[in-house]
C-alpha atoms as a PDB file:
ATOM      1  CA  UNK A   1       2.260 -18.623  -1.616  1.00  0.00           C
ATOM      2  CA  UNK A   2       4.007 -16.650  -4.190  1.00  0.00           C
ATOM      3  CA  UNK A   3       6.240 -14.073  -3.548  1.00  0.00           C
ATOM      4  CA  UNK A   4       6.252 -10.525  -5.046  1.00  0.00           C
ATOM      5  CA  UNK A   5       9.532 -10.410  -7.359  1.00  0.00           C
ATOM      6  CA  UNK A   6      11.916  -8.247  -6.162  1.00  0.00           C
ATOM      7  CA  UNK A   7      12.145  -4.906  -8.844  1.00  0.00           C
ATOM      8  CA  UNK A   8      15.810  -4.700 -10.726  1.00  0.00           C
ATOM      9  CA  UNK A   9      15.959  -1.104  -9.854  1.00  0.00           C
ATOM     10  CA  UNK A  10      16.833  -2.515  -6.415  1.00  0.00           C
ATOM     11  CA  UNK A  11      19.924  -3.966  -7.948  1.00  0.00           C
ATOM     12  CA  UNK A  12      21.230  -1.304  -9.517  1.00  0.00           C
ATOM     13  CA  UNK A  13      22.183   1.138  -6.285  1.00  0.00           C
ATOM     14  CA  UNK A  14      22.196   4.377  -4.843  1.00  0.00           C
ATOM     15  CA  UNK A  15      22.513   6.260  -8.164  1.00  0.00           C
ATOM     16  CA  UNK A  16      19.089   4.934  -9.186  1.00  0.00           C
ATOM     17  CA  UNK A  17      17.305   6.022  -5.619  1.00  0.00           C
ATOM     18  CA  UNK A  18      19.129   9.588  -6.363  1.00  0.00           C
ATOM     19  CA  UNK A  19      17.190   9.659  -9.697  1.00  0.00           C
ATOM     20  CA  UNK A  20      14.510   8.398  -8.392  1.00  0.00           C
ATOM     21  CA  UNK A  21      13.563  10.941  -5.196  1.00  0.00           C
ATOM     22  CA  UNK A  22      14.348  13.600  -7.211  1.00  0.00           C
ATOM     23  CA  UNK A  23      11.086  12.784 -10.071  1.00  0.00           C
ATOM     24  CA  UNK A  24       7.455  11.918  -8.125  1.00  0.00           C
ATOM     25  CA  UNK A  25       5.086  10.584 -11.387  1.00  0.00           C
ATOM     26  CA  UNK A  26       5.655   7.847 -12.542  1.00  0.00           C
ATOM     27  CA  UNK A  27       4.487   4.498 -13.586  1.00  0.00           C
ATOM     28  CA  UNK A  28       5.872   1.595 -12.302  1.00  0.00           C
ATOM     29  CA  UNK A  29       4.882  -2.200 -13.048  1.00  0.00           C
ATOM     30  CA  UNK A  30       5.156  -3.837  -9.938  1.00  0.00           C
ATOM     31  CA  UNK A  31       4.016  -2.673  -6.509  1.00  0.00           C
ATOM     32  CA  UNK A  32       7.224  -2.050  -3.929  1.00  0.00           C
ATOM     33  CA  UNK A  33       7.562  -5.195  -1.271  1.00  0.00           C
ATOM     34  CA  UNK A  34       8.177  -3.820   2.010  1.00  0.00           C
ATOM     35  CA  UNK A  35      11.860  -5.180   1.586  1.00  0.00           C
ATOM     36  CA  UNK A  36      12.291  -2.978  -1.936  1.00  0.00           C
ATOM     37  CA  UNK A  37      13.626   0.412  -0.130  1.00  0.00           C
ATOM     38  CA  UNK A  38      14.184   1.659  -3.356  1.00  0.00           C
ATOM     39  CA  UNK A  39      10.722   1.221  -4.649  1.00  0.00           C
ATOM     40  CA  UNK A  40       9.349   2.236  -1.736  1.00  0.00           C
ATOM     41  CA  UNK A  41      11.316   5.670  -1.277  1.00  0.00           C
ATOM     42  CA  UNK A  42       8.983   6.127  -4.542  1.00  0.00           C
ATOM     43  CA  UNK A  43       6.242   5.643  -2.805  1.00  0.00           C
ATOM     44  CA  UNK A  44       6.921   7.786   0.475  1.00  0.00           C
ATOM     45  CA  UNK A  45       7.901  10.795  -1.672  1.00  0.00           C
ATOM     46  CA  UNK A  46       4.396  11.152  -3.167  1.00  0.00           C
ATOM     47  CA  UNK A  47       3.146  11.250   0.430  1.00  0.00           C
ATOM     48  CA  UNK A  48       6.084  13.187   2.175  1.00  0.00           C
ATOM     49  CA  UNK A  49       4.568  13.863   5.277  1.00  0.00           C
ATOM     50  CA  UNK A  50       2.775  10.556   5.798  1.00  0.00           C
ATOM     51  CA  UNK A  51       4.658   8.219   8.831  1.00  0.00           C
ATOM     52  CA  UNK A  52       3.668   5.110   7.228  1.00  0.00           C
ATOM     53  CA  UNK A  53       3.896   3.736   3.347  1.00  0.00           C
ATOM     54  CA  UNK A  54       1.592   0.461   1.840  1.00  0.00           C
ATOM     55  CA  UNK A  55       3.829  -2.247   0.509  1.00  0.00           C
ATOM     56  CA  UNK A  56       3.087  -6.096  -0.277  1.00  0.00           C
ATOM     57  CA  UNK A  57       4.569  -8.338   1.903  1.00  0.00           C
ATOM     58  CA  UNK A  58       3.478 -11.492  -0.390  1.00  0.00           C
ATOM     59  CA  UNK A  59       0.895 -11.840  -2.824  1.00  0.00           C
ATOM     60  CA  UNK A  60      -1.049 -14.588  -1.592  1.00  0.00           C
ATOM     61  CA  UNK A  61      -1.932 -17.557  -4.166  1.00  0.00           C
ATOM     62  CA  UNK A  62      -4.520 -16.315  -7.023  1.00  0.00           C
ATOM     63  CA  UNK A  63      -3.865 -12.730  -6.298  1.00  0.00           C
ATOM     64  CA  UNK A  64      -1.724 -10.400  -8.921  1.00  0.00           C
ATOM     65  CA  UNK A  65      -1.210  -6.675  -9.138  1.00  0.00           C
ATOM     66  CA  UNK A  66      -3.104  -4.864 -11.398  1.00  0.00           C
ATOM     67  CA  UNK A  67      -1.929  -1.393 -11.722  1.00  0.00           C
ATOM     68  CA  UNK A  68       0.729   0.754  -9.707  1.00  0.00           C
ATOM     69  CA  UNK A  69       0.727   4.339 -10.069  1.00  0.00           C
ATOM     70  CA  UNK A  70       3.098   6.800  -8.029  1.00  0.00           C
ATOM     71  CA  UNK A  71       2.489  10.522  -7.999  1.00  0.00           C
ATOM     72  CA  UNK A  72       2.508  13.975  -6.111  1.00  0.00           C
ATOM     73  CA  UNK A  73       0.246  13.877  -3.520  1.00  0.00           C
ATOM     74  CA  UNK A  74      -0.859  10.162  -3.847  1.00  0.00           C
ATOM     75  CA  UNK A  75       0.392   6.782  -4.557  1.00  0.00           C
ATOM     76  CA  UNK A  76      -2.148   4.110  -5.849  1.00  0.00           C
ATOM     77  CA  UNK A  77      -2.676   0.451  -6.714  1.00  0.00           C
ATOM     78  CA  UNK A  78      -5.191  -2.317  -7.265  1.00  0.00           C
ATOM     79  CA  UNK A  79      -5.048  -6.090  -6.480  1.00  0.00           C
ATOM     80  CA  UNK A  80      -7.021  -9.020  -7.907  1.00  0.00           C
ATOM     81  CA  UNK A  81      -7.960 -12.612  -6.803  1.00  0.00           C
ATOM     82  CA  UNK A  82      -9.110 -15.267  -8.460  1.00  0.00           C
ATOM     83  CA  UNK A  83     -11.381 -15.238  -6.209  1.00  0.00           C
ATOM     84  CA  UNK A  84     -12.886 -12.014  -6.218  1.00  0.00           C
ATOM     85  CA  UNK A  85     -15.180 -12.081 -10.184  1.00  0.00           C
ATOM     86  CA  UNK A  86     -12.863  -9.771 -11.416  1.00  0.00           C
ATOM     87  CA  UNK A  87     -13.304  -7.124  -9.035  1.00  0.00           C
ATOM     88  CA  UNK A  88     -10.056  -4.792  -7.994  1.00  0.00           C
ATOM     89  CA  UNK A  89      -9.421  -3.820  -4.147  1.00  0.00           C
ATOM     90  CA  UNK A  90      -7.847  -0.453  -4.934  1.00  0.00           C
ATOM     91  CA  UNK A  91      -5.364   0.428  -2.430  1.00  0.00           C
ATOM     92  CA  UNK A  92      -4.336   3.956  -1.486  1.00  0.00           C
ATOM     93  CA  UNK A  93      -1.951   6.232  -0.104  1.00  0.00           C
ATOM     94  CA  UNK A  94      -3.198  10.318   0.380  1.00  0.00           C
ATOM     95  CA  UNK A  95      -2.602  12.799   2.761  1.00  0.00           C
ATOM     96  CA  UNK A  96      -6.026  12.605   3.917  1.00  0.00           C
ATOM     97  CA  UNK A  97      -8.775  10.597   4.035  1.00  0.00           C
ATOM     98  CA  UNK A  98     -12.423  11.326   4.549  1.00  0.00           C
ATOM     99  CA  UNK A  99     -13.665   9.011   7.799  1.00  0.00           C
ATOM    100  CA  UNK A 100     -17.126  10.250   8.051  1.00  0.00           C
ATOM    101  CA  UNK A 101     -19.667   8.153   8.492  1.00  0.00           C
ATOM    102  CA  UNK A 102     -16.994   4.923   8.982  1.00  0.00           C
ATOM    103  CA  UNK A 103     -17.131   2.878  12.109  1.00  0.00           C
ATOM    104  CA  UNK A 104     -13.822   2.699  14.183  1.00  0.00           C
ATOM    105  CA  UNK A 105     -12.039  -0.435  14.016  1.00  0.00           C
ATOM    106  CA  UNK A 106      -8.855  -2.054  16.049  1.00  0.00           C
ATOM    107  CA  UNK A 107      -6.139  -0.099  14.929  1.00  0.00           C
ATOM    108  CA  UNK A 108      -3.461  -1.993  12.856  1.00  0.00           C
ATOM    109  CA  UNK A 109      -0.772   1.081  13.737  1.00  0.00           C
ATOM    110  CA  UNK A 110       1.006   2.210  16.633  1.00  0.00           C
ATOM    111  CA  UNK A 111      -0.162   5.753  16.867  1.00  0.00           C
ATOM    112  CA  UNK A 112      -2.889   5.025  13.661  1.00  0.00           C
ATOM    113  CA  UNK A 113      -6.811   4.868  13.469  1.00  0.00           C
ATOM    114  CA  UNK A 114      -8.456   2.124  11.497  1.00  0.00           C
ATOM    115  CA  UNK A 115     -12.431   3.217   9.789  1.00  0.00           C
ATOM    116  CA  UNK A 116     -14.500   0.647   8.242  1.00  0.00           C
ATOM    117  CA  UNK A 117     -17.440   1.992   6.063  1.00  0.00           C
ATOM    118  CA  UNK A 118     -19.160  -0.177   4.705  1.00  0.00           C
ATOM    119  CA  UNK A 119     -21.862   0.456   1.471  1.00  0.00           C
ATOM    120  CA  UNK A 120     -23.634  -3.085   1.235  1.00  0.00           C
ATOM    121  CA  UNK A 121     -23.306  -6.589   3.358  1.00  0.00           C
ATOM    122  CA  UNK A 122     -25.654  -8.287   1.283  1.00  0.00           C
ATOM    123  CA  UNK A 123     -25.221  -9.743  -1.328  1.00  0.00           C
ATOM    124  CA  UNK A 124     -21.791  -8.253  -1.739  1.00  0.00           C
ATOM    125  CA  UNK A 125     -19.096  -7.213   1.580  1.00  0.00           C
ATOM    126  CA  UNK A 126     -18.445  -3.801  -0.258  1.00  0.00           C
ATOM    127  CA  UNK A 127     -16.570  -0.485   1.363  1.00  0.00           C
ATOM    128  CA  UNK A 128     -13.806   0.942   2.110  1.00  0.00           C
ATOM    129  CA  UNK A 129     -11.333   0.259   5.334  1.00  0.00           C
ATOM    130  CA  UNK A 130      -8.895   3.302   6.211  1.00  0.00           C
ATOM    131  CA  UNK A 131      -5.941   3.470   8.146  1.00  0.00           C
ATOM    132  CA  UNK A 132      -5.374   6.953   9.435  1.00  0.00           C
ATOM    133  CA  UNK A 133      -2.252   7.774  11.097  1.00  0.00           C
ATOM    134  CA  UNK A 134       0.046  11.273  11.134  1.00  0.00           C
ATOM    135  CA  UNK A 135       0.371  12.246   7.786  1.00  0.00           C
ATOM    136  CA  UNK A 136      -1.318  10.059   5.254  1.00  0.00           C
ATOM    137  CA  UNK A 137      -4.050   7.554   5.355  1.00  0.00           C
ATOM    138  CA  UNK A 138      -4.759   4.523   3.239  1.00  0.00           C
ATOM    139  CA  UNK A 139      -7.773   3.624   2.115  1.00  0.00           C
ATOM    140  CA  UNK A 140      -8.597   0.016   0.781  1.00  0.00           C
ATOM    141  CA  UNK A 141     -11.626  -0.101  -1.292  1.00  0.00           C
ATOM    142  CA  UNK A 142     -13.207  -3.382  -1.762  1.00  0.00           C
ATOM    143  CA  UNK A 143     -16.354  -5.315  -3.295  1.00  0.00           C
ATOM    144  CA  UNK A 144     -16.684  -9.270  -2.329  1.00  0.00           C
ATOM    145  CA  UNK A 145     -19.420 -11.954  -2.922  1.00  0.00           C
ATOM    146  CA  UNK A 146     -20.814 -12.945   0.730  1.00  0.00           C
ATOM    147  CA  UNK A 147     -19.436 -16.329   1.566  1.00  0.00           C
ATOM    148  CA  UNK A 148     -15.551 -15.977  -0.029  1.00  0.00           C
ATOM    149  CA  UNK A 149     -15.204 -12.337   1.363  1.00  0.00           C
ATOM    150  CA  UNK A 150     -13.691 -13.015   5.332  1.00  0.00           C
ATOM    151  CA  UNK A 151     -11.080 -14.986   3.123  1.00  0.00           C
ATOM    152  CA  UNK A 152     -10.472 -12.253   0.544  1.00  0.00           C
ATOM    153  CA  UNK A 153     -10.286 -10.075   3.388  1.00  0.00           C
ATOM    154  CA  UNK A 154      -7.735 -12.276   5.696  1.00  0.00           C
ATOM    155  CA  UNK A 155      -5.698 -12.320   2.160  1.00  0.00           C
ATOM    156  CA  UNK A 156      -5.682  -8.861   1.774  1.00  0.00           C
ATOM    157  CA  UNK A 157      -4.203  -8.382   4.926  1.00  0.00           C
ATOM    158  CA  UNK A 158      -1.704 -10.619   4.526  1.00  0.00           C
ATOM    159  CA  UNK A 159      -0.668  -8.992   1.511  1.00  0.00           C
ATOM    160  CA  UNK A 160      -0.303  -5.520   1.995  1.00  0.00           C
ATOM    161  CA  UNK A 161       1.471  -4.394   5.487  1.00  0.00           C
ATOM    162  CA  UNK A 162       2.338  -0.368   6.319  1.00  0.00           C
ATOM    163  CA  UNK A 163       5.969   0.128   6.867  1.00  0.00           C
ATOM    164  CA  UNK A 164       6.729   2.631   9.676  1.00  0.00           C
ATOM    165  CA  UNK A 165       8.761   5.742   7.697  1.00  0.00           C
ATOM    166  CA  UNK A 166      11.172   5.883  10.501  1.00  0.00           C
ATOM    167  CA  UNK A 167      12.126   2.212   8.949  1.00  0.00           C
ATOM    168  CA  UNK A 168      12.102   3.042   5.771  1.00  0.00           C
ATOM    169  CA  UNK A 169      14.331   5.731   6.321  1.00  0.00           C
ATOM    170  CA  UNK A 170      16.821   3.357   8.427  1.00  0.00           C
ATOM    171  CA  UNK A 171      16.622   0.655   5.335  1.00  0.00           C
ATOM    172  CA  UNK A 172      17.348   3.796   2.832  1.00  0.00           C
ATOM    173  CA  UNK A 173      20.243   4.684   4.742  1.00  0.00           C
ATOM    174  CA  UNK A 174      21.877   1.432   5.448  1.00  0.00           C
ATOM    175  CA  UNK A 175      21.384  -0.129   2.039  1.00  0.00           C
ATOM    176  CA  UNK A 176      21.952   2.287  -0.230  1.00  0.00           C
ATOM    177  CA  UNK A 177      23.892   5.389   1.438  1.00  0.00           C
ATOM    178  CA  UNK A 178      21.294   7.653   0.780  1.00  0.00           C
ATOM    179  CA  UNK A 179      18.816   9.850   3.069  1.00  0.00           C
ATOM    180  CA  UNK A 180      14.881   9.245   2.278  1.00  0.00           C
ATOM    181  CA  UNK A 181      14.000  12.792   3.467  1.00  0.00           C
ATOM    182  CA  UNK A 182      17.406  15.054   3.022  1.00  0.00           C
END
């Protein structure tokens, strides 16, 4: 497995998270691991209310990031496998989500919902699965050839994890002196 490089801005200290809480939009190369507290204070700001933020804990093998965008009111990226003929999983973080008509699912929060709607089983696995929890949702919206997609799926949940707020806030703190939500 390959792991996500860690972001420079991470490197350079609290005078960087300052500047960065205080602007939302932006466009940022790399998506934040769940270790980047920096990159991921981006992240929770364009969702302020939301108790849990998306963030790559490793990029399994074949898989890159293709786009990152942070803004007010959403934060949004898309992964790609080798795998997957081309086709994104776009990944994101709103205040809300629209469940309706999605079947529930085991939740993969404490306190959170999980929704799986799905559009098509044959001859493409294609929907979108939604974690709902206080203040945000994220949906992941996918399209896989039958046959490859439970493995596409088991790697997409290896790669992207939702990091409590309450820790992100702790991580903030402790590593670079500064409060996530002042």
């Amino acid at each position: 497995m390959r792991r996500v490089r860690r972001p420079a801005a991470l490197l350079a200290g609290p005078a960087v998270l300052a500047g960065t809480l205080t602007g939302c939009a932006s466009v940022v190369p790399t998506v934040p691991e769940c270790t980047a507290a920096v990159r991921l204070a981006l992240v929770a700001q364009s969702v302020p209310a939301a108790t849990y933020v998306p963030c790559l804990t490793e990029l399994p093998t074949g898989w890159t990031v293709t786009r990152f965008e942070a803004e007010r009111g959403r934060t949004t990226f898309s992964l790609l496998s080798d795998r997957a003929e081309g086709r994104e999983v776009d990944v994101r973080l709103a205040g809300r989500c629209d469940v309706t008509g999605a079947t529930p699912e085991p939740p993969r929060t404490t306190g959170g919902r999980t929704y799986l709607r799905l559009r098509s089983i044959t001859p493409r696995y294609a929907g979108t699965l939604y974690d709902v929890f206080p203040g945000g949702c994220v949906s992941y919206r996918f399209d896989f050839a039958r046959g490859p997609h439970i493995a596409l799926m088991a790697d997409l949940f290896e790669a992207v994890d939702l990091l409590p707020r309450r820790q992100l806030r702790l991580d903030v703190r402790q590593e670079l002196g500064q409060e996530l939500d002042p």
